[in-house]
N, C-alpha and C. Protein backbone atom coordinates (compact mmCIF):
# COMPACT_ATOMS: atom_id res chain seq x y z
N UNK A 1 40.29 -24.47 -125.65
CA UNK A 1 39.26 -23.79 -124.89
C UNK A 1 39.69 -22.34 -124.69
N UNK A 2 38.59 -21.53 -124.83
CA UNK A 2 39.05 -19.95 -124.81
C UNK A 2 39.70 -19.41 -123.24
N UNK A 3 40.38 -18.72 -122.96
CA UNK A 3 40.64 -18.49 -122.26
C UNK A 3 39.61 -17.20 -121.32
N UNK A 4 38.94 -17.42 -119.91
CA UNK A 4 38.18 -15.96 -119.69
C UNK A 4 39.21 -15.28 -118.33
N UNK A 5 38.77 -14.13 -119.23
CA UNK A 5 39.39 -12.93 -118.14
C UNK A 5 38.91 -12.50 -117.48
N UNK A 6 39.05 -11.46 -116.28
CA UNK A 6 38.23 -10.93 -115.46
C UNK A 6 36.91 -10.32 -116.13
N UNK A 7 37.24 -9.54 -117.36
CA UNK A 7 36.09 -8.84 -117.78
C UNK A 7 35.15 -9.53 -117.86
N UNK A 8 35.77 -10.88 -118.91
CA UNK A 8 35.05 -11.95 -119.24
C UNK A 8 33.40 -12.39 -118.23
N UNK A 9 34.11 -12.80 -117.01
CA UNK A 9 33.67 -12.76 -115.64
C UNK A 9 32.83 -11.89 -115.45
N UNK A 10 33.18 -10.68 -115.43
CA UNK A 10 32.54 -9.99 -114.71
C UNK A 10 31.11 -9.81 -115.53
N UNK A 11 31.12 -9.89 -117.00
CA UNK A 11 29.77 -9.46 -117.92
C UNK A 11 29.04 -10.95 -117.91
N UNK A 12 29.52 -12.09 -117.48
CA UNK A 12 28.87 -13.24 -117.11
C UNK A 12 28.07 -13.00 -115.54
N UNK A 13 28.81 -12.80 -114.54
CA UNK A 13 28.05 -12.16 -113.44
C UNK A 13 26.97 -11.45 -113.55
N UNK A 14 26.78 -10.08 -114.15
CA UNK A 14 26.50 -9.44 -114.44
C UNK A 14 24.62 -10.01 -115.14
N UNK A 15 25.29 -10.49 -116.03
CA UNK A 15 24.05 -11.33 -116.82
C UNK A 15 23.07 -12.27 -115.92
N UNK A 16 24.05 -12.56 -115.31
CA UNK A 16 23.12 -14.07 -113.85
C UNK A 16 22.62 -13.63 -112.82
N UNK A 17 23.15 -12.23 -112.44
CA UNK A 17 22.36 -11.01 -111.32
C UNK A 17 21.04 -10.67 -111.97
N UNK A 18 21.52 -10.34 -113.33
CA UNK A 18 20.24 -9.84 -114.40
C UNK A 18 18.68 -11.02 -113.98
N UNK A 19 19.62 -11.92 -114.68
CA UNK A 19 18.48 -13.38 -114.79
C UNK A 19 17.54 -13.68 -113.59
N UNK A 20 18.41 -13.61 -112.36
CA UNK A 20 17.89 -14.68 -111.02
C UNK A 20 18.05 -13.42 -110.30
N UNK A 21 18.32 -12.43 -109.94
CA UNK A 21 18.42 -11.57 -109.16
C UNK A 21 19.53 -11.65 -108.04
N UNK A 22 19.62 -10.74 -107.09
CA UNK A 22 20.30 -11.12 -106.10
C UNK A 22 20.02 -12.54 -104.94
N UNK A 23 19.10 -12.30 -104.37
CA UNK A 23 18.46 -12.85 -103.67
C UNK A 23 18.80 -14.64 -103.93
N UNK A 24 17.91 -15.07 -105.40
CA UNK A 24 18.74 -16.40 -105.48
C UNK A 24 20.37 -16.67 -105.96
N UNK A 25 20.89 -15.93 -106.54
CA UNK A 25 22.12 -15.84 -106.94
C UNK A 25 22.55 -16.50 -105.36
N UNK A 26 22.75 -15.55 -104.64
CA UNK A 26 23.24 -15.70 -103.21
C UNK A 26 22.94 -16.99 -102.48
N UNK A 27 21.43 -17.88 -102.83
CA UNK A 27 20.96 -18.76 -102.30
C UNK A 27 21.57 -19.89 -103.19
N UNK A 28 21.70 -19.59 -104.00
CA UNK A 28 22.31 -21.05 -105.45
C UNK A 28 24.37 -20.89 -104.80
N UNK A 29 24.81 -19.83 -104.65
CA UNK A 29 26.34 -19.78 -104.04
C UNK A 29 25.95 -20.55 -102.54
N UNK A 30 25.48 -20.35 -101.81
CA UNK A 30 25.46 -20.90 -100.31
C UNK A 30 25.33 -22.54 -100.33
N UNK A 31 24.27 -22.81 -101.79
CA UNK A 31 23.80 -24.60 -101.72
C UNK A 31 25.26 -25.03 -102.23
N UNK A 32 25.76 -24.59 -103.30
CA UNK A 32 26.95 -24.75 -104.34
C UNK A 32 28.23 -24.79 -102.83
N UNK A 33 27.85 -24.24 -102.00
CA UNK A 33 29.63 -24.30 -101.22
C UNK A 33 28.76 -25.29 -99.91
N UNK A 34 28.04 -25.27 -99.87
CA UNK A 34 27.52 -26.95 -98.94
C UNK A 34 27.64 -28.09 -99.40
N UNK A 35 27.20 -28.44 -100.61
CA UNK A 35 27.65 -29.50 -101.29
C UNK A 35 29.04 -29.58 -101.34
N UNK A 36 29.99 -28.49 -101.76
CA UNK A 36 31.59 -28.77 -101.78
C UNK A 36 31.87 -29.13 -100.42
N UNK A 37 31.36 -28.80 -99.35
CA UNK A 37 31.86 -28.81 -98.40
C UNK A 37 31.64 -30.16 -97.61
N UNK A 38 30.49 -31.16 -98.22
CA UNK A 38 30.12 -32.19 -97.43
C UNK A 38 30.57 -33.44 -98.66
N UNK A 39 30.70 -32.96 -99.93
CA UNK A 39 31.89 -33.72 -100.60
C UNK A 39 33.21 -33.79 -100.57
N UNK A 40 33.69 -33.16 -99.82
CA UNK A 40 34.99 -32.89 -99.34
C UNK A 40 35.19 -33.68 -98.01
N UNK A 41 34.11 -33.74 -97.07
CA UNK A 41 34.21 -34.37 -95.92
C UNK A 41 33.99 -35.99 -96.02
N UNK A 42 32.78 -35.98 -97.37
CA UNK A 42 32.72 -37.70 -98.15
C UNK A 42 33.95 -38.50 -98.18
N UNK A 43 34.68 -37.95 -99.26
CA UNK A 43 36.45 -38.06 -99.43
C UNK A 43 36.73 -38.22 -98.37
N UNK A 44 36.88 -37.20 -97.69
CA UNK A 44 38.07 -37.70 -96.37
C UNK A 44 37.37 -38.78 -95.50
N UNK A 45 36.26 -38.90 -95.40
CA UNK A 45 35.85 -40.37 -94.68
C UNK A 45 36.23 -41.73 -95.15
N UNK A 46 35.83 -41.60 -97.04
CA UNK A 46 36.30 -42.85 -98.11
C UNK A 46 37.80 -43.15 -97.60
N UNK A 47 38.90 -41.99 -97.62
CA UNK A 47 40.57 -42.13 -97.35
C UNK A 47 40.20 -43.01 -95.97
N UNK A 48 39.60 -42.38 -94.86
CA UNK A 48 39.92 -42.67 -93.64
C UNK A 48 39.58 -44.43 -93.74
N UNK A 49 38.62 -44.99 -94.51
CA UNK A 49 37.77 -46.23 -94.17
C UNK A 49 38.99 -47.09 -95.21
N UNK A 50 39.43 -46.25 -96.32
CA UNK A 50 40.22 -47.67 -96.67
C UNK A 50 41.79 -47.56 -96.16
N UNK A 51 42.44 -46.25 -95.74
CA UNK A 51 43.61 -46.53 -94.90
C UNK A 51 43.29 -47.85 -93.58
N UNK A 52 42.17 -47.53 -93.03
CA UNK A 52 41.45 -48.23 -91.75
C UNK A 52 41.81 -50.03 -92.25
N UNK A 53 41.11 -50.51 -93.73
CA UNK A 53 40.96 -51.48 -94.19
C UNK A 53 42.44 -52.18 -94.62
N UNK A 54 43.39 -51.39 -95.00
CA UNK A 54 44.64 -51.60 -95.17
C UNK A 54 45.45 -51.85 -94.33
N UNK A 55 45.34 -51.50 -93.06
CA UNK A 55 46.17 -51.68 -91.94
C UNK A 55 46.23 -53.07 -91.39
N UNK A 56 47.38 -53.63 -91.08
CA UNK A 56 47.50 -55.02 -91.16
C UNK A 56 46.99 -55.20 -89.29
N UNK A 57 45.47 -56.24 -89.59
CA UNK A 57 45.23 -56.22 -87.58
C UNK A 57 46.02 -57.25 -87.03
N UNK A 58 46.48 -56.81 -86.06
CA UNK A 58 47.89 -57.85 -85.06
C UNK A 58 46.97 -58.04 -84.14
């Protein structure tokens, strides 16, 4: 797989500002880091429920 560099980056940016403008660019980054952020909290609930399930009840 090729390796990208900043430039790389930056003329890809560049192109997707072009396409969608600012406006959604900004709105597609905000949905993109909500989803990471409530799949991230998914996970740590899944860990919490089967550490929970593993624990031997006395």
């Amino acid at each position: 797989m090729p390796h990208l560099g900043p430039t790389e980056l930056l003329i890809i940016l560049v192109i997707v500002l072009l396409l969608f403008g600012v406006g959604r660019v900004s709105k597609i980054g905000g949905e993109l880091g909500s989803a990471v952020a409530n799949f991230r909290k998914g996970m740590e609930e899944g860990a919490k429920k089967e550490k929970a399930e593993e624990e031997p009840k006395a």
